[in-house]
Protein backbone atom coordinates (compact mmCIF):
# COMPACT_ATOMS: atom_id res chain seq x y z
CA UNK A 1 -51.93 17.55 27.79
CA UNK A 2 -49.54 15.45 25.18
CA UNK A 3 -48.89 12.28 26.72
CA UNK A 4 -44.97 11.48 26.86
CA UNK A 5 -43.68 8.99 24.19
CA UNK A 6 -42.39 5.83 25.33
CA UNK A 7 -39.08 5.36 25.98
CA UNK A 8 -38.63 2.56 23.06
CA UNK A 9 -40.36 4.99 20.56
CA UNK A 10 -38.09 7.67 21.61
CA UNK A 11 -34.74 5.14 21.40
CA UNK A 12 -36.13 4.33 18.08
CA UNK A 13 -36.37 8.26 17.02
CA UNK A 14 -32.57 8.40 18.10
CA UNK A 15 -31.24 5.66 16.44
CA UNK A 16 -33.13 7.27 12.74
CA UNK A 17 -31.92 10.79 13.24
CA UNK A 18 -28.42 9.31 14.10
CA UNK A 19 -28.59 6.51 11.20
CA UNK A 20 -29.66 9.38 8.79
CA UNK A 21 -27.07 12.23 9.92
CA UNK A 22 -24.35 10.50 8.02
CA UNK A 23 -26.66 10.76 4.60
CA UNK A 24 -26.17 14.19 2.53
CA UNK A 25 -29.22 16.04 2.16
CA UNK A 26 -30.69 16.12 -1.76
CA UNK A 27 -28.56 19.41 -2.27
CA UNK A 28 -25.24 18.06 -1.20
CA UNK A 29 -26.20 15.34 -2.97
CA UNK A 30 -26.29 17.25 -6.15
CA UNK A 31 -23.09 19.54 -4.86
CA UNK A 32 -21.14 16.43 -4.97
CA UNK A 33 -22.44 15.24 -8.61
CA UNK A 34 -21.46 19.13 -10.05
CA UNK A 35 -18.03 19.15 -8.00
CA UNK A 36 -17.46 15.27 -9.55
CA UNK A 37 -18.02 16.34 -12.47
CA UNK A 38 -16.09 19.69 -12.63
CA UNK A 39 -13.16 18.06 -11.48
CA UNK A 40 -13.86 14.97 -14.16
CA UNK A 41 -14.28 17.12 -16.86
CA UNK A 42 -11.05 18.97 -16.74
CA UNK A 43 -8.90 15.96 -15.67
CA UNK A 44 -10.00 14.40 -18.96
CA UNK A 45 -10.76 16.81 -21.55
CA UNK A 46 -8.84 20.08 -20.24
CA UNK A 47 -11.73 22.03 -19.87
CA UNK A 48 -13.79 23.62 -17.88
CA UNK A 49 -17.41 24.29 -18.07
CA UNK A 50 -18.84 27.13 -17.20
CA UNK A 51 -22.11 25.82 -15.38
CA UNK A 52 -23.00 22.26 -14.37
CA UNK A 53 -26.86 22.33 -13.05
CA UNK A 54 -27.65 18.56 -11.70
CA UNK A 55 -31.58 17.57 -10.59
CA UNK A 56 -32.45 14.47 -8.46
CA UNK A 57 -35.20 12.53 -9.02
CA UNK A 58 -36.92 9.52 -7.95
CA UNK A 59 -34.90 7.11 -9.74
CA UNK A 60 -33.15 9.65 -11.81
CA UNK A 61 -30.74 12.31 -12.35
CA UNK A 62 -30.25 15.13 -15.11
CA UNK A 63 -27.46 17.15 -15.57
CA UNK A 64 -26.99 20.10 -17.79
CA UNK A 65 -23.23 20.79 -18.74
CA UNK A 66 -23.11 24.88 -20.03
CA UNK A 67 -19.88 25.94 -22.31
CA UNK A 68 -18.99 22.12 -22.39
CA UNK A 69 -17.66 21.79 -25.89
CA UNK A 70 -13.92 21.85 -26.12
CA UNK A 71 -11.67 24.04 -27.82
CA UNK A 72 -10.88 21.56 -30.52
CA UNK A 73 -13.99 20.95 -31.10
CA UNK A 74 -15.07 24.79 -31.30
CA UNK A 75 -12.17 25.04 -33.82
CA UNK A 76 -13.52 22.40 -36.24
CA UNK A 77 -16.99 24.01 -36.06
CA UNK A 78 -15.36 27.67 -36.95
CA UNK A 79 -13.96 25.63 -39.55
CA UNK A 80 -17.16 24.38 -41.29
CA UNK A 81 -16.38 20.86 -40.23
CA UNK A 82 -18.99 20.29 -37.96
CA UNK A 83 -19.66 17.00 -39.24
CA UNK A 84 -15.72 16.24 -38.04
CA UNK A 85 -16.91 17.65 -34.83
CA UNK A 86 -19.59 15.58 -34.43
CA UNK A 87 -17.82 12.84 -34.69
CA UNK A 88 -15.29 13.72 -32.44
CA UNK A 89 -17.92 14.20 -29.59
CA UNK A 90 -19.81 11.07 -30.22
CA UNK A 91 -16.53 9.19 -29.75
CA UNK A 92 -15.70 12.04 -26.35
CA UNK A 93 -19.22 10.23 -25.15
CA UNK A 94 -18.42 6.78 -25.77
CA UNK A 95 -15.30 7.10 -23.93
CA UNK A 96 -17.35 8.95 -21.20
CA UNK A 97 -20.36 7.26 -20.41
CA UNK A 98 -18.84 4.28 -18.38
CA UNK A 99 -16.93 6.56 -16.54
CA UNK A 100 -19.40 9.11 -15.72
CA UNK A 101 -21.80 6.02 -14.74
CA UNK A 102 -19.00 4.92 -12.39
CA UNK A 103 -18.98 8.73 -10.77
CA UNK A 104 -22.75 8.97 -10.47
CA UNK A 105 -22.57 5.18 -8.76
CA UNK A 106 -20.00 6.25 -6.06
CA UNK A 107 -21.65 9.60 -5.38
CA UNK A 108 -25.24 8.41 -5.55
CA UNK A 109 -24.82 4.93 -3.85
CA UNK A 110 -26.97 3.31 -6.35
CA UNK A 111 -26.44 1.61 -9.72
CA UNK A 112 -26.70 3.50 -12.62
CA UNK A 113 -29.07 1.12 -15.40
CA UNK A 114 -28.73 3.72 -18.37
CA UNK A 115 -27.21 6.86 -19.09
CA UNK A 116 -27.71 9.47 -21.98
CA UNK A 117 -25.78 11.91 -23.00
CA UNK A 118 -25.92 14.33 -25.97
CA UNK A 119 -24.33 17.89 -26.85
CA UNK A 120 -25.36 20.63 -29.31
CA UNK A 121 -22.49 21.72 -30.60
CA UNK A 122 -23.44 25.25 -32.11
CA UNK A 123 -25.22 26.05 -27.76
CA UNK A 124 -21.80 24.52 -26.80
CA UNK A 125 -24.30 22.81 -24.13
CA UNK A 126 -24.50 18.85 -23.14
CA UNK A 127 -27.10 17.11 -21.36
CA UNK A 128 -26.54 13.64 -19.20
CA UNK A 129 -29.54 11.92 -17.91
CA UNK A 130 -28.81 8.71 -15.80
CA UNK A 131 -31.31 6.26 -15.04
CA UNK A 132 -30.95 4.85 -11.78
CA UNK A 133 -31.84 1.36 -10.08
CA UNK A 134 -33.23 3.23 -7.00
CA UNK A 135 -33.57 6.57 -5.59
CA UNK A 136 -30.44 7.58 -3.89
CA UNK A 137 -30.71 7.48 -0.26
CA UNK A 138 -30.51 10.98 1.35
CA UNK A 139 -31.79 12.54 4.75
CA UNK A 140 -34.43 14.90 3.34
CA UNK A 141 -36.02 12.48 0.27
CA UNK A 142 -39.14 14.68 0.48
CA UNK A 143 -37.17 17.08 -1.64
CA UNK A 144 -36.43 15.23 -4.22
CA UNK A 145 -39.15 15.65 -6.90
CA UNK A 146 -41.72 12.73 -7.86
CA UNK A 147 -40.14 10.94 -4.79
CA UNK A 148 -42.02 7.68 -4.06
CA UNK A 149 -40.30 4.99 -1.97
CA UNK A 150 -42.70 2.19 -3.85
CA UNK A 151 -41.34 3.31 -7.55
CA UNK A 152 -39.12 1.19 -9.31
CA UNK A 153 -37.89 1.89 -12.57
CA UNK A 154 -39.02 -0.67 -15.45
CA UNK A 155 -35.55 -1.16 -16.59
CA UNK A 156 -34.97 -2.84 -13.55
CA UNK A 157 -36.90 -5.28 -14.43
């Protein structure tokens, strides 16, 4: 027969499961980031992509942005300017990175250290990868992949 736990190892049970209920699990977690940016990505650039798929990992996140290229942009590529085009997005990113760092900070609850971001025009497709100074703190970490609670990342150093 199981011998009962003791009464302080069961308080201190309570007090994790009520400590973590407030945390989002990994999926709401990444819910949140796709929603953020949805709603991010239309307030600034009138559009509105057609799929956002966001990963969590240990001290990371990537985010695929499908049908994220603008209509200008689309026109100057029709247009055999894609060299204006370019342009235009690598000044779209400049302008975005600080404030999609900010996002991924208040969602995420951890500092952002670095964050890349690149689009292929002609796939209409951009990709954001954020280096973060921890891994965000949800209630199920065991599903975020290459989760180790001892990892740091060597840009924090």
């Amino acid at each position: 027969m199981a011998k009962p736990a003791s009464p302080l190892i069961e308080e201190t049970r309570q007090s994790n499961n009520s400590a973590d209920s407030h945390l989002l699990t990994c999926g709401e977690q990444e819910r949140a980031i796709v929603q953020g940016i949805q709603s991010f990505w239309f307030r600034h650039l009138s559009h509105r992509p057609q799929r956002i798929t966001c990963q969590l990992f240990s001290n990371s996140v990537a985010i695929v942005i499908e049908d994220s290229v603008t209509l200008p942009e689309q026109f100057l590529v029709t247009r055999d300017k894609a060299a204006t085009a370019q342009m235009a997005r690598q000044a779209i990113h400049k302008f975005l990175r600080p404030q999609l760092s900010v996002l991924l900070e208040k969602i995420l609850g951890t500092k952002v250290l670095v964050l890349f971001c690149d689009t292929t025009l002609a796939e209409k497709c951009t990709g954001v990868v954020a280096v973060l100074a921890q891994s965000p703190a949800v209630r199920n970490p065991e599903s975020i992949p290459k989760s180790t609670s001892k990892r740091k990342p060597i840009l924090g150093d």
